[in-house]
C-alpha atoms as a PDB file:
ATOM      1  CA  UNK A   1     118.479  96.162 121.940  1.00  0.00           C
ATOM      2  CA  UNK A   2     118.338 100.138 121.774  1.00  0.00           C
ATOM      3  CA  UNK A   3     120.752 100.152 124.457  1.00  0.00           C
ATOM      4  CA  UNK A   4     123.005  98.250 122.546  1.00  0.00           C
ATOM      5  CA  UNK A   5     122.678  99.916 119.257  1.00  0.00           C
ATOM      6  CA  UNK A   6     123.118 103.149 121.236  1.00  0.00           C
ATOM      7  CA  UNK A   7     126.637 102.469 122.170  1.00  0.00           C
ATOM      8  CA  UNK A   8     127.830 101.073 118.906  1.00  0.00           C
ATOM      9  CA  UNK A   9     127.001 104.336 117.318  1.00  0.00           C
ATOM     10  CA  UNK A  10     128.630 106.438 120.251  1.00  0.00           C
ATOM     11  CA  UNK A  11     131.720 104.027 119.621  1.00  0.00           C
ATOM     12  CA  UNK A  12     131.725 104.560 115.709  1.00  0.00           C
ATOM     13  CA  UNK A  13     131.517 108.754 117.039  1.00  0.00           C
ATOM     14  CA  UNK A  14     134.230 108.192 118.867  1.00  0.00           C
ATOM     15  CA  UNK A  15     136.815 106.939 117.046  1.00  0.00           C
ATOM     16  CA  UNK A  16     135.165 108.745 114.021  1.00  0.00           C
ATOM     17  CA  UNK A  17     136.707 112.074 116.760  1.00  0.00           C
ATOM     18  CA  UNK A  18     139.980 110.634 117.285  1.00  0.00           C
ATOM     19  CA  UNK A  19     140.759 108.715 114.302  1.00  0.00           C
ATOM     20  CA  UNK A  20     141.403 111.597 111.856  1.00  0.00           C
ATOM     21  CA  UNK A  21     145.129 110.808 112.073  1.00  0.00           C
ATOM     22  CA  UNK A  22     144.543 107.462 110.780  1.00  0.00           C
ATOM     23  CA  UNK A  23     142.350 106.983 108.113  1.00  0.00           C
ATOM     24  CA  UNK A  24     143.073 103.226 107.747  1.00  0.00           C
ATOM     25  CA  UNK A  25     142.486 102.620 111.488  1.00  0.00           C
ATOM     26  CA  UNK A  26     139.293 104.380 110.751  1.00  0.00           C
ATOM     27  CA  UNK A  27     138.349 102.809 108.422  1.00  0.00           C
ATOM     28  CA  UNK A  28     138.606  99.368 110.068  1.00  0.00           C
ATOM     29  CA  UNK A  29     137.594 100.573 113.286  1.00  0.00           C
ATOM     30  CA  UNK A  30     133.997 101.191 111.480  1.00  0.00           C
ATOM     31  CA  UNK A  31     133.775  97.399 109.636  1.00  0.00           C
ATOM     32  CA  UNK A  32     134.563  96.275 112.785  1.00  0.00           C
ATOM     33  CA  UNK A  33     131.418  98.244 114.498  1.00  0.00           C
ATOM     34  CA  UNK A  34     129.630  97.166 111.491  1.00  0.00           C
ATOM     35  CA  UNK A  35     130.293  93.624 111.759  1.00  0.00           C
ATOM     36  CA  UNK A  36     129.189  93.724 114.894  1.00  0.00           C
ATOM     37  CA  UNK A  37     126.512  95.636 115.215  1.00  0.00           C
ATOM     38  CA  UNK A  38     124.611  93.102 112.028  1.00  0.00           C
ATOM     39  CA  UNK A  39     126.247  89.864 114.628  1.00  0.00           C
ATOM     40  CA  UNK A  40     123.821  91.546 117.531  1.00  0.00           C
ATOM     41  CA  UNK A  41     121.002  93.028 115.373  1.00  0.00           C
ATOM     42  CA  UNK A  42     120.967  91.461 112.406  1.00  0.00           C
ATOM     43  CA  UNK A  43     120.298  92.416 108.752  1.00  0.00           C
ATOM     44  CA  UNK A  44     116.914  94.260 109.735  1.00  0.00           C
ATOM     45  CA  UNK A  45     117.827  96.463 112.824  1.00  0.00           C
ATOM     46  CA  UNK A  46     114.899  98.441 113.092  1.00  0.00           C
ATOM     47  CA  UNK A  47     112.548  95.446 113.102  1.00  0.00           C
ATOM     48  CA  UNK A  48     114.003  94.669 116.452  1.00  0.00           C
ATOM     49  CA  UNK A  49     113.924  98.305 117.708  1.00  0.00           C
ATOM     50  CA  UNK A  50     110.712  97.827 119.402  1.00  0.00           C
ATOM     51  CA  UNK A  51     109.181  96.703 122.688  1.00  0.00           C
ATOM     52  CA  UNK A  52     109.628  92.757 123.914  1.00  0.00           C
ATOM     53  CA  UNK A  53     106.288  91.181 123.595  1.00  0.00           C
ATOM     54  CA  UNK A  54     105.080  88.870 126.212  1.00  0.00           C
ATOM     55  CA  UNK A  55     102.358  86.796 126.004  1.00  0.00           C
ATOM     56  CA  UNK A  56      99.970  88.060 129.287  1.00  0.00           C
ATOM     57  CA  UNK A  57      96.961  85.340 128.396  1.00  0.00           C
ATOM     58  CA  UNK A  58      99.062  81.956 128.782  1.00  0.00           C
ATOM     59  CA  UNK A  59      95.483  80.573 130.771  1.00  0.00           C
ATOM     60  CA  UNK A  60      92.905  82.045 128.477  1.00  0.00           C
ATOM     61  CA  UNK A  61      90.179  80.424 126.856  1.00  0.00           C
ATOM     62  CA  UNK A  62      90.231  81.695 122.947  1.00  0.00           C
ATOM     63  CA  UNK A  63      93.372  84.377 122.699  1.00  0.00           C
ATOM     64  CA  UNK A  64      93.591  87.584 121.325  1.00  0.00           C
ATOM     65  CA  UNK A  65      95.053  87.057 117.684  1.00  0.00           C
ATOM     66  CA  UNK A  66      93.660  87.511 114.010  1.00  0.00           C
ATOM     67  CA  UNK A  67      93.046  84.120 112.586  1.00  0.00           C
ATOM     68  CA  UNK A  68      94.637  81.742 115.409  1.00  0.00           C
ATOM     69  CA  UNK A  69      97.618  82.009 117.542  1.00  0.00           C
ATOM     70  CA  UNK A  70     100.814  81.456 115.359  1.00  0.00           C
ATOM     71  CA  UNK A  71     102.929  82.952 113.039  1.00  0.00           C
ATOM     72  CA  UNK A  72     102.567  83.742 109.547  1.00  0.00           C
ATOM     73  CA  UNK A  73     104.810  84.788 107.244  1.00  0.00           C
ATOM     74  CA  UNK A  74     104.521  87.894 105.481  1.00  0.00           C
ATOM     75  CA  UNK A  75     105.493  91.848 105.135  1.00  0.00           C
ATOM     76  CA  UNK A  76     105.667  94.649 107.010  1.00  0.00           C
ATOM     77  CA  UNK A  77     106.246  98.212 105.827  1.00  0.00           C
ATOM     78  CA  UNK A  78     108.054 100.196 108.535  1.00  0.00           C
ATOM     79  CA  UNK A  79     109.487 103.656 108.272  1.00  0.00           C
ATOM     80  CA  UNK A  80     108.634 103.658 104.750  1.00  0.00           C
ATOM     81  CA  UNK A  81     110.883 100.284 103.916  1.00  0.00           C
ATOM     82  CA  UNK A  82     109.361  97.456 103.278  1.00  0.00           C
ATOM     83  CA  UNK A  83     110.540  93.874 104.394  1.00  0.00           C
ATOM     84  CA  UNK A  84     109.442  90.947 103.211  1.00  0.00           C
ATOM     85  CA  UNK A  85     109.799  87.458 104.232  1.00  0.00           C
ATOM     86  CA  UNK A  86     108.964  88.645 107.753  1.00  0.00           C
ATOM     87  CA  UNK A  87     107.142  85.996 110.698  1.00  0.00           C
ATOM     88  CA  UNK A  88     103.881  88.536 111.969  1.00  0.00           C
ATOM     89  CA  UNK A  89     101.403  87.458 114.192  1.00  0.00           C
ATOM     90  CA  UNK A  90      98.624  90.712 114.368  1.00  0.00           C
ATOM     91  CA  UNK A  91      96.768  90.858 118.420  1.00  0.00           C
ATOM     92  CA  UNK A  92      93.473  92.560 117.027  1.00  0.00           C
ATOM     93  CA  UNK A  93      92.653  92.877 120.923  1.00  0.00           C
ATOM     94  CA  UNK A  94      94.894  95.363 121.431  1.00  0.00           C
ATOM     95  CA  UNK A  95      96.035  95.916 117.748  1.00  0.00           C
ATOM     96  CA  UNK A  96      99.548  95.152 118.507  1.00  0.00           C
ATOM     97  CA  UNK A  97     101.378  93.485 115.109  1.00  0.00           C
ATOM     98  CA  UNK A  98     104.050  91.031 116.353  1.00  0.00           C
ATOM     99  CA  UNK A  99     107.810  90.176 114.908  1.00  0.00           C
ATOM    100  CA  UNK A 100     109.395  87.175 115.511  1.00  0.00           C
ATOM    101  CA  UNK A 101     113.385  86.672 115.500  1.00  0.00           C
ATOM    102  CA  UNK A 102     115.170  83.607 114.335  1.00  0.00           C
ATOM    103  CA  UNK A 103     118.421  83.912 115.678  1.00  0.00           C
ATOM    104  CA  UNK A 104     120.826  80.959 115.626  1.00  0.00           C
ATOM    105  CA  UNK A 105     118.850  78.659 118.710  1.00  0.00           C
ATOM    106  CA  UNK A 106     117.213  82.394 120.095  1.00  0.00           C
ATOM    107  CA  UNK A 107     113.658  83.005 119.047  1.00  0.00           C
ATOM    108  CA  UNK A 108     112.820  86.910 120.202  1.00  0.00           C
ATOM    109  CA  UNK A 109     109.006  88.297 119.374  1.00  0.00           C
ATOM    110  CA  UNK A 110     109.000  92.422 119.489  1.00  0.00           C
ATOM    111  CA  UNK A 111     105.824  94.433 119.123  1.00  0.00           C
ATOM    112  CA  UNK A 112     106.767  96.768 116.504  1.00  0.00           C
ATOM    113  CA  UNK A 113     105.533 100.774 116.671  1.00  0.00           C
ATOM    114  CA  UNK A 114     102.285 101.390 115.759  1.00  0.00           C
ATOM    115  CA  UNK A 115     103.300 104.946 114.399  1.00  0.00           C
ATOM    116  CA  UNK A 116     106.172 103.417 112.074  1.00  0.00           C
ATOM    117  CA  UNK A 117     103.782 100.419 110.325  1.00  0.00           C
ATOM    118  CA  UNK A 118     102.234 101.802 107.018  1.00  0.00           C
ATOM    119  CA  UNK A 119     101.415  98.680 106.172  1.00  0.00           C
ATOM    120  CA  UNK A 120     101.608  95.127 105.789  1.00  0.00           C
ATOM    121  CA  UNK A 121     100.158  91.844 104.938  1.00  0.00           C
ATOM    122  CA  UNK A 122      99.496  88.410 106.701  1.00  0.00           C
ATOM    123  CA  UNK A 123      97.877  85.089 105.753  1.00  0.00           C
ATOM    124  CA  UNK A 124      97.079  86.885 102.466  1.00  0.00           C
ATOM    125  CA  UNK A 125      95.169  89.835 103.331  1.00  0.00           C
ATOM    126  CA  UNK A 126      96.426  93.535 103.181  1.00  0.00           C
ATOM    127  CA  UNK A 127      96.435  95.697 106.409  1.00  0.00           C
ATOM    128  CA  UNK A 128      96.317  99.355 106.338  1.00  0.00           C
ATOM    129  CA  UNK A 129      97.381 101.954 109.188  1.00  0.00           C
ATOM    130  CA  UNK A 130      94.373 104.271 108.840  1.00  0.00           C
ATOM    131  CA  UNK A 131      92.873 106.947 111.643  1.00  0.00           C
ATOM    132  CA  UNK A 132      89.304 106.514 109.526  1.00  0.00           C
ATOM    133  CA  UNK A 133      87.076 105.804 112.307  1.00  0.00           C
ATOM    134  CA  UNK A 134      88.530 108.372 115.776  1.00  0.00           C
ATOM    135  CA  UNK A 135      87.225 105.666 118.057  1.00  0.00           C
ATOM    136  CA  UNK A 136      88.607 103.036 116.064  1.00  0.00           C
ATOM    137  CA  UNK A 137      92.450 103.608 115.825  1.00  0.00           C
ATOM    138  CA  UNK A 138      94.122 100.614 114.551  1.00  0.00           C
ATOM    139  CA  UNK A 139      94.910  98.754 110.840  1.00  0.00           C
ATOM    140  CA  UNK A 140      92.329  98.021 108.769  1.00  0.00           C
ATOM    141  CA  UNK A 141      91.882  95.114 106.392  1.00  0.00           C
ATOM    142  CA  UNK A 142      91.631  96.545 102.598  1.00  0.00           C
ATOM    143  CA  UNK A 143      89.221  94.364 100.787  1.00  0.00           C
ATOM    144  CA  UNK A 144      88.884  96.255  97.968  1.00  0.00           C
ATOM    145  CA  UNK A 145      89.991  99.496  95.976  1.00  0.00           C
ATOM    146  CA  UNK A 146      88.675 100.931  93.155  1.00  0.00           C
ATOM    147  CA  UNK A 147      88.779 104.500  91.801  1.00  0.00           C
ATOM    148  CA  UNK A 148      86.130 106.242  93.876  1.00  0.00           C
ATOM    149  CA  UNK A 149      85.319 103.318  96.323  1.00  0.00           C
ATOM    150  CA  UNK A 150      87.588 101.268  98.828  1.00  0.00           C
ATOM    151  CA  UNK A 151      85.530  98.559 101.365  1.00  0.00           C
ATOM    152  CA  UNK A 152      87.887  98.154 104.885  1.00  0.00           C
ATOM    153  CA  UNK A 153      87.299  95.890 107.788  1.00  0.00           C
ATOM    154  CA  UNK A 154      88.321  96.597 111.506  1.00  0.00           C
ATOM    155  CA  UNK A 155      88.734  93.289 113.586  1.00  0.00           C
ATOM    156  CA  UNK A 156      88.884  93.290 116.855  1.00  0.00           C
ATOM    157  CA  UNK A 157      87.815  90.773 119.933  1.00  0.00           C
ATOM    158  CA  UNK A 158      85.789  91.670 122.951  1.00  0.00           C
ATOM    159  CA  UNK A 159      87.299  90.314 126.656  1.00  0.00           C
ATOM    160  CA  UNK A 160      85.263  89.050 129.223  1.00  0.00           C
ATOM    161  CA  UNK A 161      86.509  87.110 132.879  1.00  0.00           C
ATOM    162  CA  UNK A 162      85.564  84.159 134.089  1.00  0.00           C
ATOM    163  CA  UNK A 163      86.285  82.306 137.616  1.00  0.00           C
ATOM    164  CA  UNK A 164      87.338  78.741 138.063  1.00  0.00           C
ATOM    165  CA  UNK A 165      87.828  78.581 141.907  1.00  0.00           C
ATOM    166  CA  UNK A 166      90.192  80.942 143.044  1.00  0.00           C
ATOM    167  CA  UNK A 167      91.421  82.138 139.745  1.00  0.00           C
ATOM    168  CA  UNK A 168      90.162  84.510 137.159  1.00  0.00           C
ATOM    169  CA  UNK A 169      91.103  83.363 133.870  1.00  0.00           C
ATOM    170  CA  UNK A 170      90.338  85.914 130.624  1.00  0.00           C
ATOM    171  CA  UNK A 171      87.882  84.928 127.670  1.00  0.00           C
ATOM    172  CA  UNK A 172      88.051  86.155 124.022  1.00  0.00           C
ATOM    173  CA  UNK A 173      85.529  86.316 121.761  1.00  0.00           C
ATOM    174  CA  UNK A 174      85.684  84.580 118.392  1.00  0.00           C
ATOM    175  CA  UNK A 175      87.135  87.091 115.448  1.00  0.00           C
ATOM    176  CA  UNK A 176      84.522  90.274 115.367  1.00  0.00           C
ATOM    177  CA  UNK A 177      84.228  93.100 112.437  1.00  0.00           C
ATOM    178  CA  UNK A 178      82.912  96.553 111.979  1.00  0.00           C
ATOM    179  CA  UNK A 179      82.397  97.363 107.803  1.00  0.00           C
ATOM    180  CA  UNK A 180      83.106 100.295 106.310  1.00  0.00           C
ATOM    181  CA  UNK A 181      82.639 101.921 103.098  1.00  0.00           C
ATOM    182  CA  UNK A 182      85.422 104.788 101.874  1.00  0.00           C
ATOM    183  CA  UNK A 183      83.357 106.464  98.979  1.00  0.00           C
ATOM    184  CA  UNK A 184      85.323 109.809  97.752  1.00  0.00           C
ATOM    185  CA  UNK A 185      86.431 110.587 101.338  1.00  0.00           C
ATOM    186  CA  UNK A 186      83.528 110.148 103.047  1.00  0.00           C
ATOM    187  CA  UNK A 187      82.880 107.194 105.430  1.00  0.00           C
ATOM    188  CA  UNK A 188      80.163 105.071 106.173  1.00  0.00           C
ATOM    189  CA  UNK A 189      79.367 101.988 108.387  1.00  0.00           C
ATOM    190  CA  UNK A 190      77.325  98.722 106.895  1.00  0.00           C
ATOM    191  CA  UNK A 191      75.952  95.802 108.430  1.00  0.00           C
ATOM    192  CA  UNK A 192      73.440  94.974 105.830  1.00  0.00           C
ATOM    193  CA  UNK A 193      72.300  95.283 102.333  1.00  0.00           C
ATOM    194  CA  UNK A 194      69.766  97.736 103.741  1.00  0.00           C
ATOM    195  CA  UNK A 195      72.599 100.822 104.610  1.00  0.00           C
ATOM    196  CA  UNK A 196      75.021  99.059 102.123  1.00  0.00           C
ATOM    197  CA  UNK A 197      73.104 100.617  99.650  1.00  0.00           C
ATOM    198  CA  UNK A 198      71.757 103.909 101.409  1.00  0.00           C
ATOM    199  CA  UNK A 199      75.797 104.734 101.520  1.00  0.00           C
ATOM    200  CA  UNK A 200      75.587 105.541  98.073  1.00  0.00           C
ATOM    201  CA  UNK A 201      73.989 108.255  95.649  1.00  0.00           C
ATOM    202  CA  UNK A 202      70.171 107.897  95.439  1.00  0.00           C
ATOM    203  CA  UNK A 203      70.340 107.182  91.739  1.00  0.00           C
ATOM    204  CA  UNK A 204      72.456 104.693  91.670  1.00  0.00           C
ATOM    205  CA  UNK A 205      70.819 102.840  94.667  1.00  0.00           C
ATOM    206  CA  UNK A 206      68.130 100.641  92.799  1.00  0.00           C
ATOM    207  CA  UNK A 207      70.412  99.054  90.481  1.00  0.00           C
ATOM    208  CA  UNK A 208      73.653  98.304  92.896  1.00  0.00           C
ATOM    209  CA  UNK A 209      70.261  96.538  94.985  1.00  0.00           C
ATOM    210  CA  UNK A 210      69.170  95.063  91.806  1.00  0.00           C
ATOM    211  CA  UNK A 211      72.689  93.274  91.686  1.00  0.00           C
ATOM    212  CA  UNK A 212      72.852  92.130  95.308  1.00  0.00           C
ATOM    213  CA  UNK A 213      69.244  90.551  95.256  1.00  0.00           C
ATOM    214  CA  UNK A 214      69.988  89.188  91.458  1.00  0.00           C
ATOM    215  CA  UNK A 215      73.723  87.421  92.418  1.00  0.00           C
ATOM    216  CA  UNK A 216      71.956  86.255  96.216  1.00  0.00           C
ATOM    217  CA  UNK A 217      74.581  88.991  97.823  1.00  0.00           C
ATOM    218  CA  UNK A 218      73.969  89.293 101.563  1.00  0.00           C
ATOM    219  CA  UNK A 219      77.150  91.906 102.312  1.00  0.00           C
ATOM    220  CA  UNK A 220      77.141  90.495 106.096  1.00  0.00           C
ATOM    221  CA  UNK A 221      78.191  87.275 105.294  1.00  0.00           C
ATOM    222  CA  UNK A 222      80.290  87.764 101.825  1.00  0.00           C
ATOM    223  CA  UNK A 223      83.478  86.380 101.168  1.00  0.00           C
ATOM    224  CA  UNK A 224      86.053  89.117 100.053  1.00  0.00           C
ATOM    225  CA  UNK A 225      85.908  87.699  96.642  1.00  0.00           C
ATOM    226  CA  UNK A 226      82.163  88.717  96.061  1.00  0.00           C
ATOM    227  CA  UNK A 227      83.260  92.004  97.959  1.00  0.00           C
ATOM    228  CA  UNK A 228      85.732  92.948  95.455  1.00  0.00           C
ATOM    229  CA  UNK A 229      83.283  91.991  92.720  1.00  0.00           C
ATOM    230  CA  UNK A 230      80.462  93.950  94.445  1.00  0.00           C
ATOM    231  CA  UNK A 231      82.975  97.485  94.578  1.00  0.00           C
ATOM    232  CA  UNK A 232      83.821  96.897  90.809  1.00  0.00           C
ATOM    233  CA  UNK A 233      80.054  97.034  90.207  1.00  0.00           C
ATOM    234  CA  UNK A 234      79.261  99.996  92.268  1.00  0.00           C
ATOM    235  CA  UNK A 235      82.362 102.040  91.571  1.00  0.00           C
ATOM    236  CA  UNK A 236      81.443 103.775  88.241  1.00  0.00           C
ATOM    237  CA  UNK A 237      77.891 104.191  89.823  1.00  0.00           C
ATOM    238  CA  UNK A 238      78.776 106.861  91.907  1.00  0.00           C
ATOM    239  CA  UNK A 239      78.950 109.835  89.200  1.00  0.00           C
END
């Protein structure tokens, strides 16, 4: 696909160079390109300017996506354009977020460039390119965002390899998450209502514990609805 994109632009150069003489042949000398450069790209060329994604765990038991192993639709912000309508699938494994390409009877899946996706959303839920955690590079799944508070979770799946007579076959874990806090720029890990609520100021500790034990809050198994609740609570605690 680069390849391809890379010579209809040196062709366009070219007779951009020699066409001077000719405006009008010029001028349709560069619909032409146009035409067909959308005919072998499409309308969203820089979706497709990525690297073809093949599935490597065809035998596996479990599989390395977010959610379950299909498509959803959704949208992807990439080189600060965002496109909607798109079909993602997001490998937390090796946090990879996969395109898909519906063209005419050709179906095409691309991984797109990690360092060109700001953002985007699938089955509902907003992903974030964020470097918050060093050891943790990846997106990050905003649950909630409030003035001087945001709440992220990092999914991922652990591999392990089994044997079944001569062949080794891969095994994923079920859907894992580390929890972070993002209060004024500093970060903090939670796995319980315990540090939940050492992350935060000491005077504001006993009452954001007050609320947890008064609406039966355990933060380790909370939906994101009781999250975003929770953050709304403790935001103007901080100051």
């Amino acid at each position: 696909m680069r390849i391809e994109i890379s010579l209809i632009l040196c062709l366009f150069v070219f007779l951009s160079g020699h066409g001077q003489a000719s405006p009008e042949v010029n001028e349709e000398s560069f619909f032409k390109i146009y035409e067909l450069a959308r005919e072998r790209t499409g309308d969203n060329p820089l979706l497709k300017n990525g690297i073809y994604y093949e599935n490597l765990y065809l035998n596996a038991k479990g599989n390395p996506f977010f959610v379950a192993d299909k498509f959803f639709q959704g949208s992807v912000t990439y080189r600060n354009t965002l496109y909607e309508d798109v079909m993602l699938k997001y490998d937390i494994f090796n946090q990879d977020l996969i395109i898909r390409h519906d063209e005419e009877n050709v179906v095409t899946q691309s991984i797109l460039s990690h360092e060109f996706v700001s953002e985007f959303t699938i089955n509902g839920l907003i992903f974030k390119n964020l470097s918050m955690d060093p050891s943790e590079k990846g997106y990050y799944q905003l649950v909630a965002d409030d003035s001087h508070l945001s709440c992220f979770y990092f999914w991922y799946k652990s591999r392990n390899e089994s044997h079944e007579g001569k062949y080794k076959i891969y095994v994923f874990s079920d859907n894992q998450k580390r929890k972070y806090l993002q209060i004024e720029n500093q970060l903090f890990i939670y796995r319980n209502n315990r540090n939940f609520v050492r992350s935060f100021p000491e005077a504001s500790r006993s009452r954001i514990k007050n609320y947890l034990k008064n609406n039966r809050i355990n933060v380790r198994k909370a939906d994101d609805s009781q999250m975003q609740e929770l953050i709304g609570f403790c935001d103007p605690l901080i100051h």
